[in-house]
Protein backbone atom coordinates (compact mmCIF):
# COMPACT_ATOMS: atom_id res chain seq x y z
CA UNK A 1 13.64 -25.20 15.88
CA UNK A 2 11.63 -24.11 19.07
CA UNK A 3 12.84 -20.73 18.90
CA UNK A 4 11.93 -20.06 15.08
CA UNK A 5 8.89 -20.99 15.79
CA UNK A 6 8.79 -18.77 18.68
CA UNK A 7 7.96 -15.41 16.88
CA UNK A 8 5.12 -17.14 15.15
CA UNK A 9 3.56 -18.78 18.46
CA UNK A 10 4.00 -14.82 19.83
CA UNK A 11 2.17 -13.31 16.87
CA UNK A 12 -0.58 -16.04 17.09
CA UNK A 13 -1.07 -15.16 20.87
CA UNK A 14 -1.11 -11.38 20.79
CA UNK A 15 -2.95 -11.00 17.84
CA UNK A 16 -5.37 -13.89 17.22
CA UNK A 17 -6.01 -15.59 20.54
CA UNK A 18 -5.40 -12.39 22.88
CA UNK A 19 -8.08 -10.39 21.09
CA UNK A 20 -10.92 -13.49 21.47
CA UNK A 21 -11.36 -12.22 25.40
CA UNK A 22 -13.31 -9.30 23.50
CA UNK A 23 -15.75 -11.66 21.78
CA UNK A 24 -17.57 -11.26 25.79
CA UNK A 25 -18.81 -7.97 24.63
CA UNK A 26 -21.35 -9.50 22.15
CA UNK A 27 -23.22 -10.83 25.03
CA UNK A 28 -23.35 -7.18 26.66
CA UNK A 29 -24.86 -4.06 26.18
CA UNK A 30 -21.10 -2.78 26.31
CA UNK A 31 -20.46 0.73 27.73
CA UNK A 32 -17.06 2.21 26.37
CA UNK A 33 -17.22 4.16 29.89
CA UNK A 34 -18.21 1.26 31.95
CA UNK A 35 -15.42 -1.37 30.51
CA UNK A 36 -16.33 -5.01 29.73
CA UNK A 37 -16.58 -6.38 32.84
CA UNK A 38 -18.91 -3.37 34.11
CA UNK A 39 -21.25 -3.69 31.12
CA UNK A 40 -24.62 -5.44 31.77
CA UNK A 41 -25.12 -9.04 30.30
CA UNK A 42 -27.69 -9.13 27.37
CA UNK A 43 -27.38 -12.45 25.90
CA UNK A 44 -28.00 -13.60 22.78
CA UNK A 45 -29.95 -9.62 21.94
CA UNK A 46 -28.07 -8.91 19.45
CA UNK A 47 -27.27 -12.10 17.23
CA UNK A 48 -31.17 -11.77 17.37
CA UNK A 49 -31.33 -8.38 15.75
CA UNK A 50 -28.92 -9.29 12.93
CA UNK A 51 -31.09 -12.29 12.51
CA UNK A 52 -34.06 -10.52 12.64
CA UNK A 53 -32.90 -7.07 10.65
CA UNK A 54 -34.28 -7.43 7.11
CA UNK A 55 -30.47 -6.36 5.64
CA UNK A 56 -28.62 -9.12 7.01
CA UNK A 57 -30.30 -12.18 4.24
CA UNK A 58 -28.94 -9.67 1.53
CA UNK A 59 -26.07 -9.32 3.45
CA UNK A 60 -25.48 -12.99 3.98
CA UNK A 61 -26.15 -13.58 0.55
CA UNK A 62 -23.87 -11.03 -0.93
CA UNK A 63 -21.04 -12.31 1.48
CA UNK A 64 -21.45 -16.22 0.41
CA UNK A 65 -22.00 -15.14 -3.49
CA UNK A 66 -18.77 -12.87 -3.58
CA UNK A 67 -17.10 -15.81 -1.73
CA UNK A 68 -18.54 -18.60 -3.69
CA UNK A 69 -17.41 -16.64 -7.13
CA UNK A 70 -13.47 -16.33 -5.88
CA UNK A 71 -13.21 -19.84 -4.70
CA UNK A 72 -15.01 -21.29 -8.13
CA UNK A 73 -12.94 -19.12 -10.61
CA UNK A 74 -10.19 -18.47 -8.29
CA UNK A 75 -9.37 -21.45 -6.47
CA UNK A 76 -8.22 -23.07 -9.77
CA UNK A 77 -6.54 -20.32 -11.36
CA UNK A 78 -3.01 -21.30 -9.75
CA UNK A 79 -3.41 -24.72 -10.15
CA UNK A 80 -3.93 -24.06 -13.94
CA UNK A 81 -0.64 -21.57 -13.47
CA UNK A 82 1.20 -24.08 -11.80
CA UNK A 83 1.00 -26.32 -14.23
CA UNK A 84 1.26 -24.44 -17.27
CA UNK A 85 4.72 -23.17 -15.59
CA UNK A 86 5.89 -26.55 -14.53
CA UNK A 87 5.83 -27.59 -18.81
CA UNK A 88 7.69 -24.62 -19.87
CA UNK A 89 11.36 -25.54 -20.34
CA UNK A 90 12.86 -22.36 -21.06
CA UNK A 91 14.55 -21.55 -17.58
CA UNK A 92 14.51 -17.92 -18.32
CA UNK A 93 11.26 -17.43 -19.59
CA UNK A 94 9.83 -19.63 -16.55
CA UNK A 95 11.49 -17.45 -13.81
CA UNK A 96 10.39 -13.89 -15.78
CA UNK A 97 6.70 -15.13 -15.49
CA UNK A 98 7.40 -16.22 -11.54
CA UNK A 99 8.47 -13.04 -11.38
CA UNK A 100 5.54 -10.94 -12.94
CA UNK A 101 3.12 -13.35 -11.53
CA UNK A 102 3.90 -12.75 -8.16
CA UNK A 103 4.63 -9.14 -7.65
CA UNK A 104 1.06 -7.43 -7.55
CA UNK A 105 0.64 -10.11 -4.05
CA UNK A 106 3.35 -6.92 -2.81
CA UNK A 107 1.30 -4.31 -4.07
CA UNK A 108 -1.51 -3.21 -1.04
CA UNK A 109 -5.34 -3.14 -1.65
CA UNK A 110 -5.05 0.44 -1.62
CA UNK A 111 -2.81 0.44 -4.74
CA UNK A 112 -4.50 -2.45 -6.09
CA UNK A 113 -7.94 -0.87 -5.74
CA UNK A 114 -6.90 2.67 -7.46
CA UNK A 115 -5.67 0.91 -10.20
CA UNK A 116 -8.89 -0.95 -11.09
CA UNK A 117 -10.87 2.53 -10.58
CA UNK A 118 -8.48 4.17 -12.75
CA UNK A 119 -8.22 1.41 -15.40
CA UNK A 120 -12.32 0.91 -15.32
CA UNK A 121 -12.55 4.62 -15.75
CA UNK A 122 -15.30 5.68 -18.13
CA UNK A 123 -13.36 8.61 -19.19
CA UNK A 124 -9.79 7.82 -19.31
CA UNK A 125 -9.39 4.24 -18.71
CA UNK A 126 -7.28 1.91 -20.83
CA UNK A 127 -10.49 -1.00 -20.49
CA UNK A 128 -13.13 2.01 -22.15
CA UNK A 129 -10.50 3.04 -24.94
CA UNK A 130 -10.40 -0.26 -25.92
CA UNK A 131 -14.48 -0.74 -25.99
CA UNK A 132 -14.33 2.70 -28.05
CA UNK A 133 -11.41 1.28 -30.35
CA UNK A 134 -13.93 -1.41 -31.20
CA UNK A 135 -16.72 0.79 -31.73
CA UNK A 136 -18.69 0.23 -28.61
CA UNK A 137 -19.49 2.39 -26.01
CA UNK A 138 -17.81 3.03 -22.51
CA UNK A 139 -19.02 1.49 -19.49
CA UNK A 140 -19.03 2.88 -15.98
CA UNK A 141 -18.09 -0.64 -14.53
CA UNK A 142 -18.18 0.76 -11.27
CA UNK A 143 -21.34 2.46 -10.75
CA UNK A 144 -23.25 -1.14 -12.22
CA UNK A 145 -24.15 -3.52 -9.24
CA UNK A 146 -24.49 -6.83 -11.68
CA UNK A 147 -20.35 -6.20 -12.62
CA UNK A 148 -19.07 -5.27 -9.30
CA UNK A 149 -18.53 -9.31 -8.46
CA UNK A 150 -16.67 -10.06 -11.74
CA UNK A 151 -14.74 -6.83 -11.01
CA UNK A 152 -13.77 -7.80 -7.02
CA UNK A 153 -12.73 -11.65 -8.48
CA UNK A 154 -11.03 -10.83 -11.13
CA UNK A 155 -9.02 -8.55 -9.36
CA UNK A 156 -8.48 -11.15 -6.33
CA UNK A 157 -6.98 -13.41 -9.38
CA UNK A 158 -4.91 -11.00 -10.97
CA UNK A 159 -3.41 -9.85 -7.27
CA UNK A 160 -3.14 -13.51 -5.62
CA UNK A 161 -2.67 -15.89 -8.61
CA UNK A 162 1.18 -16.27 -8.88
CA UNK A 163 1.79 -16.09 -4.98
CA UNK A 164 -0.93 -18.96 -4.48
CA UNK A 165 0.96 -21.00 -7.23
CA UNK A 166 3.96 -21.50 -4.74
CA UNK A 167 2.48 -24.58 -2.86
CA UNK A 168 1.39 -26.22 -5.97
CA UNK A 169 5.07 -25.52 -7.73
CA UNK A 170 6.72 -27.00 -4.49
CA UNK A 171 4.20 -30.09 -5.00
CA UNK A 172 4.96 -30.52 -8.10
CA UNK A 173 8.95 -30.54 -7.19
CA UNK A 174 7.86 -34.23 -5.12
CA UNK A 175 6.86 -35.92 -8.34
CA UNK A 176 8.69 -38.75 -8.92
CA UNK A 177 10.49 -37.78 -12.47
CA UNK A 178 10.70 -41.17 -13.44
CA UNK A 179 6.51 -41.73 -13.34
CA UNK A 180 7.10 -38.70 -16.68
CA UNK A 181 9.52 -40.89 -18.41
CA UNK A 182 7.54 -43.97 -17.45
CA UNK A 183 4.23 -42.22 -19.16
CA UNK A 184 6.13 -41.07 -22.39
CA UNK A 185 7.38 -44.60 -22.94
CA UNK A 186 4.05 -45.81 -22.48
CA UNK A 187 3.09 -43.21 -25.39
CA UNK A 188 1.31 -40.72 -23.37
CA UNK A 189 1.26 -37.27 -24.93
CA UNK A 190 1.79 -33.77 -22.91
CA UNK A 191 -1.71 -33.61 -22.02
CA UNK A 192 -1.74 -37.36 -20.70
CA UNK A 193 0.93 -36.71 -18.90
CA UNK A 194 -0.83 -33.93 -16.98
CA UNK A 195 -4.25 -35.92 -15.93
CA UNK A 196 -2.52 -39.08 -15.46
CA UNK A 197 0.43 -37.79 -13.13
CA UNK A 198 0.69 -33.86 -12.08
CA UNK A 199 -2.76 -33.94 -11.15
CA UNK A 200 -2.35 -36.66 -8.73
CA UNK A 201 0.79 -35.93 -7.33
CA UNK A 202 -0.60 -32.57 -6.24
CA UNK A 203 -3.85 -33.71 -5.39
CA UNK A 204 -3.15 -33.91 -1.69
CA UNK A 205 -2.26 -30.23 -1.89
CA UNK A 206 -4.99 -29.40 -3.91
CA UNK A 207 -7.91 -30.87 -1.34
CA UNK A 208 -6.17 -29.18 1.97
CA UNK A 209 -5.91 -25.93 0.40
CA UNK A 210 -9.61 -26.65 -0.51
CA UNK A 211 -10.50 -27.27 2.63
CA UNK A 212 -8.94 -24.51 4.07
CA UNK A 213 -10.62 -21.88 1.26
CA UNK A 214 -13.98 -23.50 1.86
CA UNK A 215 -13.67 -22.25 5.20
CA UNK A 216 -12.98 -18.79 4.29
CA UNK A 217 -16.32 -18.31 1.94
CA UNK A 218 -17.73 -16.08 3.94
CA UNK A 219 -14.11 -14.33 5.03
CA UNK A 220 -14.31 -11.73 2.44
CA UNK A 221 -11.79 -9.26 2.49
CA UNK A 222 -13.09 -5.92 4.33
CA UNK A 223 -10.25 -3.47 2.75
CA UNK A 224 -11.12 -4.60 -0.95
CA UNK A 225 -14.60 -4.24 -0.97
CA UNK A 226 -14.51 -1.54 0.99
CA UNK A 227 -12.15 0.41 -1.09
CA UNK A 228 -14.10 -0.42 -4.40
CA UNK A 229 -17.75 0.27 -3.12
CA UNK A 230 -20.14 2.86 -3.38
CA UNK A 231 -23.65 3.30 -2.44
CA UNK A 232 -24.63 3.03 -6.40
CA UNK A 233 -23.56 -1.15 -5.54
CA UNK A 234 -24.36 -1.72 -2.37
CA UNK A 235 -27.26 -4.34 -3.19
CA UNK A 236 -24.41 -6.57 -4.36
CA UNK A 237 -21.40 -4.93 -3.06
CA UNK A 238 -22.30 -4.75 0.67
CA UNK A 239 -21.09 -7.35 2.54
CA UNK A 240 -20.89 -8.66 6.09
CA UNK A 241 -17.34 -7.20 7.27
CA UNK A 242 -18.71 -3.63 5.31
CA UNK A 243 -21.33 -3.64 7.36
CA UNK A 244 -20.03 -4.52 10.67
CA UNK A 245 -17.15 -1.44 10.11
CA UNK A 246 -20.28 0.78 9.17
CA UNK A 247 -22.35 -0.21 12.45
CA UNK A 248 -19.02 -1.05 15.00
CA UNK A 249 -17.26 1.61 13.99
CA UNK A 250 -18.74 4.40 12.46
CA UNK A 251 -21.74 4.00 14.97
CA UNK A 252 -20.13 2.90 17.75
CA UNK A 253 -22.34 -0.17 17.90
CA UNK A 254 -19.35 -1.97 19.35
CA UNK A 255 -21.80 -5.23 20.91
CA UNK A 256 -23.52 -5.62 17.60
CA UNK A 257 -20.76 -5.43 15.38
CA UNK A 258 -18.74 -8.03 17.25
CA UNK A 259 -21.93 -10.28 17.56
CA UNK A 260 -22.30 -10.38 13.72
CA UNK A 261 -18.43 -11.18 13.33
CA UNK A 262 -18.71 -13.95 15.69
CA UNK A 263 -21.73 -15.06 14.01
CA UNK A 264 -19.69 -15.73 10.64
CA UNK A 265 -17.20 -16.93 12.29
CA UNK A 266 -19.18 -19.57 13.82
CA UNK A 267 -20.72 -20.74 10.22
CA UNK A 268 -17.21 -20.50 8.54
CA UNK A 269 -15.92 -23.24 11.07
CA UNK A 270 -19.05 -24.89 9.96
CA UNK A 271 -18.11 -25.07 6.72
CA UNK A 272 -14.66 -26.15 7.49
CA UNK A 273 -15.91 -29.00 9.58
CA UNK A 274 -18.39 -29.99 6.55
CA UNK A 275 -15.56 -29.71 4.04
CA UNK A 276 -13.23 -32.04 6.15
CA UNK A 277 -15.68 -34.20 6.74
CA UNK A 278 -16.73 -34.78 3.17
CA UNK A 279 -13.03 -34.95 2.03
CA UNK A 280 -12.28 -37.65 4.99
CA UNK A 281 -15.20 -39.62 3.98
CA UNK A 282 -14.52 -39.51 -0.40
CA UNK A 283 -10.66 -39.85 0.02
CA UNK A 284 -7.73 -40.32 2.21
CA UNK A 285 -6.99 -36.33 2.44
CA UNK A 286 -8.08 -34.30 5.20
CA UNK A 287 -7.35 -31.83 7.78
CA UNK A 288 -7.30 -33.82 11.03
């Protein structure tokens, strides 16, 4: 068992602790020439100038919005799919729609974020010929900063929906069958049967995964968004991990960018915290 888990204590090391020594550079005026240790010390200078730089409210609150928005519509879209999947009886018909459901998780943002361009199209996409079919006029969804949000979430459903529905499927598999038959002789219908039993035999899974998504709010995506963006959007569209590419790398701003990542990083563990705190103290479930 120790040595299956070896490859994912390896991955964890090199690529998520390993790279944390860098964080140091947030507190320097870092020198690509000089190396870390050579830079001078600057303190907390520039977790001040984000604070201080009128963009960063509008890019705090595009960042929490966009997150807010795919946790509130997409947190409970695989529940919902879950479910639904767990009542149909037809074996065949219940693996086809595993199947469809959970193949564009394979496809990459890069694919993903073509097709929604293409399909969004004003001129040749399938969404406009359909608006025209009904006698309404084509819209250029992607040059319209109030649709880019329902454009980004919907897309995060469509993409992640079925894969997410896995841990919910495999909760549903520890239901004791006999609590069904139990309901149905009680005369509870379907939809009794749902409230009065799936829901709380998945409910543990349902508040950890909760937990854990609260604490990615402000973890948006940077490929996505970046990918589906323009400057026509940006006062909705721009977003924390946007802007820290834009400043880190495209200005070589290396100190400022990585203060600003640490800076979210610090309120998403935050929100975590809250989260597990508030689930510890309403119910049983909880993180630690």
């Amino acid at each position: 068992m120790l040595l299956l888990f070896l490859p994912t204590l390896l991955y964890y090391l090199m690529f998520k602790y390993a790279p944390m020594f860098g964080l140091m550079i947030s507190f320097k005026n870092y020198n690509l020439f000089k190396g870390i240790w050579a830079s001078d010390w600057v303190g907390l200078k520039y977790y001040r100038l984000f604070l201080n730089n009128p963009d960063s409210f509008l890019l705090i609150k595009n960042t929490f919005l966009l997150g807010l928005y795919k946790l509130v519509f997409g947190f409970p879209a695989p529940i919902v799919l879950a479910i639904l999947m767990n009542e149909v009886k037809n074996a065949f018909f219940k693996r086809f729609v595993q199947t469809v459901s959970y193949l564009p998780h394979f496809i990459s943002n890069v694919v993903v974020a073509g097709m929604v361009i293409l399909f969004l199209s004003p001129s040749s996409g399938v969404v406009n010929h359909m608006l025209q079919a009904f006698g309404l006029d084509p819209i250029n969804f992607m040059v319209k900063p109030d649709l880019f949000r329902p454009v980004y979430v919907l897309s995060e459903i469509w993409q992640h929906v079925g894969w997410e529905t896995i841990i919910y499927l495999a909760a549903l598999t520890s239901i004791d069958p006999q609590l069904y038959e139990a309901s149905e002789m009680d005369g509870a219908g379907r939809w009794k049967k749902i409230v009065h039993v799936t829901l709380p035999g998945i409910t543990p899974a349902i508040v950890i995964l909760l937990i854990l998504n609260v604490g990615h709010v402000l973890d948006i995506g940077f490929e996505k968004v970046f990918l589906l963006y323009n400057p026509a959007v940006y006062e909705t569209a721009d977003i924390i991990s946007t802007y820290v590419y834009r400043t880190g790398i495209g200005q070589g701003n290396y100190s400022y960018a990585t203060a600003i990542d640490l800076f979210t990083g610090i309120v998403s563990l935050v929100f975590i915290y809250s989260a597990n705190w508030i689930s510890r103290k309403v119910g049983d479930t909880s993180l630690w």
